[in-house]
C-alpha atoms as a PDB file:
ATOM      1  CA  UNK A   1       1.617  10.884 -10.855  1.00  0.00           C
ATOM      2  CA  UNK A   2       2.615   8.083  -8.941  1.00  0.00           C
ATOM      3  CA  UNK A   3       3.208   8.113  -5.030  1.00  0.00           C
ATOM      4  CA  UNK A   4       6.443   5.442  -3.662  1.00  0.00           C
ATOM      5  CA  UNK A   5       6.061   3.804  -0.341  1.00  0.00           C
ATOM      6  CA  UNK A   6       9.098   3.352   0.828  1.00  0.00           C
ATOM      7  CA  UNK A   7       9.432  -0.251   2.076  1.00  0.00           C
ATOM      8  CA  UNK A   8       9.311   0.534   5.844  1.00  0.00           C
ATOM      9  CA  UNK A   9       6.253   2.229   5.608  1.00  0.00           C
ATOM     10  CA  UNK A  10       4.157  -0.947   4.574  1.00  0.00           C
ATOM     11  CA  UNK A  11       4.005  -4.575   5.649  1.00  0.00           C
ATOM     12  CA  UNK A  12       3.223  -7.862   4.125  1.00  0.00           C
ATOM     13  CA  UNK A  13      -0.478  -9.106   5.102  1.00  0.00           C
ATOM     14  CA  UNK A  14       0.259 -12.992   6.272  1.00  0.00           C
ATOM     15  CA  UNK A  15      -2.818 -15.581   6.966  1.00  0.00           C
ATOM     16  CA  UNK A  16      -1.377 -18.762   8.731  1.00  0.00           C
ATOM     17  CA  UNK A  17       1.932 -17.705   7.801  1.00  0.00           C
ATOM     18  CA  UNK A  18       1.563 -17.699   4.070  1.00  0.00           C
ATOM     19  CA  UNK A  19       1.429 -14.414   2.426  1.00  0.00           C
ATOM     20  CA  UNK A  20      -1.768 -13.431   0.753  1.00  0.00           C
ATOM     21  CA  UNK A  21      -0.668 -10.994  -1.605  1.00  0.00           C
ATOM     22  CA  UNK A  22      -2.152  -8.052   0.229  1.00  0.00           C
ATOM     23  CA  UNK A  23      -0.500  -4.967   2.364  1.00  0.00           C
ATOM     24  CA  UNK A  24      -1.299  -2.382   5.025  1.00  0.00           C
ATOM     25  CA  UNK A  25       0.685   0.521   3.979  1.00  0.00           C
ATOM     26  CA  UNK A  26       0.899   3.927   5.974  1.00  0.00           C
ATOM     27  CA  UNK A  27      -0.151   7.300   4.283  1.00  0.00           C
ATOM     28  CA  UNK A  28       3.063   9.530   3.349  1.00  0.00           C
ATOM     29  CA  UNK A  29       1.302  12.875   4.367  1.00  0.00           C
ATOM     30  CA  UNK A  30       0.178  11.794   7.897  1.00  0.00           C
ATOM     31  CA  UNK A  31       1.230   8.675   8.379  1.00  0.00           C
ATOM     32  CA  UNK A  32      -2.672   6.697   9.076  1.00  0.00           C
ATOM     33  CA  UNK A  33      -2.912   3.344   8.288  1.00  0.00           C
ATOM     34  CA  UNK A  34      -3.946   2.830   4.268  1.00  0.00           C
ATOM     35  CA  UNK A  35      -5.952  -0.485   4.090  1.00  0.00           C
ATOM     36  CA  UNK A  36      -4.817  -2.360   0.397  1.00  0.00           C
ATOM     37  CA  UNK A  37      -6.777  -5.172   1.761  1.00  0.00           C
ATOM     38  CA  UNK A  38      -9.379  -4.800  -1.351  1.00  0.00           C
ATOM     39  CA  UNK A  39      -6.556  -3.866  -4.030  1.00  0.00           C
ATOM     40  CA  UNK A  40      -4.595  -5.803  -5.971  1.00  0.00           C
ATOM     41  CA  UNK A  41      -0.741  -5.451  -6.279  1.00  0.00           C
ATOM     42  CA  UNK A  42       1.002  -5.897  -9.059  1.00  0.00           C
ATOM     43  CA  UNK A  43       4.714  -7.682  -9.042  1.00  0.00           C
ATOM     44  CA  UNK A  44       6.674  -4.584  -9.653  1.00  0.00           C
ATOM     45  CA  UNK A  45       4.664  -3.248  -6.343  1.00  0.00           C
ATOM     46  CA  UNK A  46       2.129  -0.920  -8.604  1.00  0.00           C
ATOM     47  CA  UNK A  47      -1.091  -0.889  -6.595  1.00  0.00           C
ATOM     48  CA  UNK A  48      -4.562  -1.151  -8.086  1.00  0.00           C
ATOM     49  CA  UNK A  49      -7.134   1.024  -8.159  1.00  0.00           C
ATOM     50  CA  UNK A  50      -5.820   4.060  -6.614  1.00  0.00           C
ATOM     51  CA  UNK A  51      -5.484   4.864  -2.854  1.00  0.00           C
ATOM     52  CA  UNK A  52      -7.142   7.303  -0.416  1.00  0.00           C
ATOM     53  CA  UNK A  53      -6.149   8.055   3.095  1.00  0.00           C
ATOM     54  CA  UNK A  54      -9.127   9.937   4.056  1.00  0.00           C
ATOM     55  CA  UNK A  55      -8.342  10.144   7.896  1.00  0.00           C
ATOM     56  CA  UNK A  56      -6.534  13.282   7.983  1.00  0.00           C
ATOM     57  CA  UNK A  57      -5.826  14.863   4.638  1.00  0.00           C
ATOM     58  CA  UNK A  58      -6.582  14.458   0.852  1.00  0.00           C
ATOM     59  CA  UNK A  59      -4.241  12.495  -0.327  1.00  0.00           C
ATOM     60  CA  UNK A  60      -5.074  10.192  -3.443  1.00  0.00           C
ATOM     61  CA  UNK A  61      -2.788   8.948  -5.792  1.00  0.00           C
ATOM     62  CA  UNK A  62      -1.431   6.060  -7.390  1.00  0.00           C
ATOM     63  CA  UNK A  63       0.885   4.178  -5.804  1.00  0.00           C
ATOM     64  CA  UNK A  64       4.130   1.758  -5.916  1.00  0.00           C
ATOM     65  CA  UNK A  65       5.064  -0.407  -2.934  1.00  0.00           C
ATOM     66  CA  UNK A  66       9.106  -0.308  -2.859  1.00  0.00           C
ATOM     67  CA  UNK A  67      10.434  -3.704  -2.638  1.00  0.00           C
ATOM     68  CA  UNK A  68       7.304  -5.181  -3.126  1.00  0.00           C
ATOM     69  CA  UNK A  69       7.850  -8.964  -4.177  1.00  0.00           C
ATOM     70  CA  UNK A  70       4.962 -10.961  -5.174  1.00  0.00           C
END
C-alpha cells in the first residue's frame, strides 16, 4: 500500500535558494513533522525507503509526494 501526501502537507527543502531534492513532509495520522532528509525521491514523487512517523502513532508506509517535481 502506498500512502499520498497531499501537496500542502509537505514542502520543498531549499539550501541557498536552490532546491536539493529533499522534503519535510507532515504525518497524515497526526500531523508530526516526517524528516525525508535521508530518502531519496523519485520524479513521480515516490519516496524511498519507506517512512515512519514514530512521534505519536505507528504509521509506516510507502509513500508518494503529490505534485512532487524533481
Amino acid at each position: 500500500m502506498t500512502t499520498t501526501i497531499p501537496k500542502q502537507a509537505w514542502s520543498k527543502v531549499y539550501f541557498g535558494g536552490i532546491p536539493t531534492g529533499k522534503a519535510i513532509a507532515y504525518c497524515p495520522n497526526c500531523g508530526s513533522p516526517l524528516n525525508l532528509l535521508h530518502h531519496q525521491i523519485a520524479d513521480d514523487g515516490t519516496v524511498n525507503p519507506s517512512v515512519i512517523c514514530g512521534w505519536k502513532n505507528d504509521f509506516h508506509d510507502n509513500v508518494k509526494l503529490e505534485g512532487w517535481t524533481p
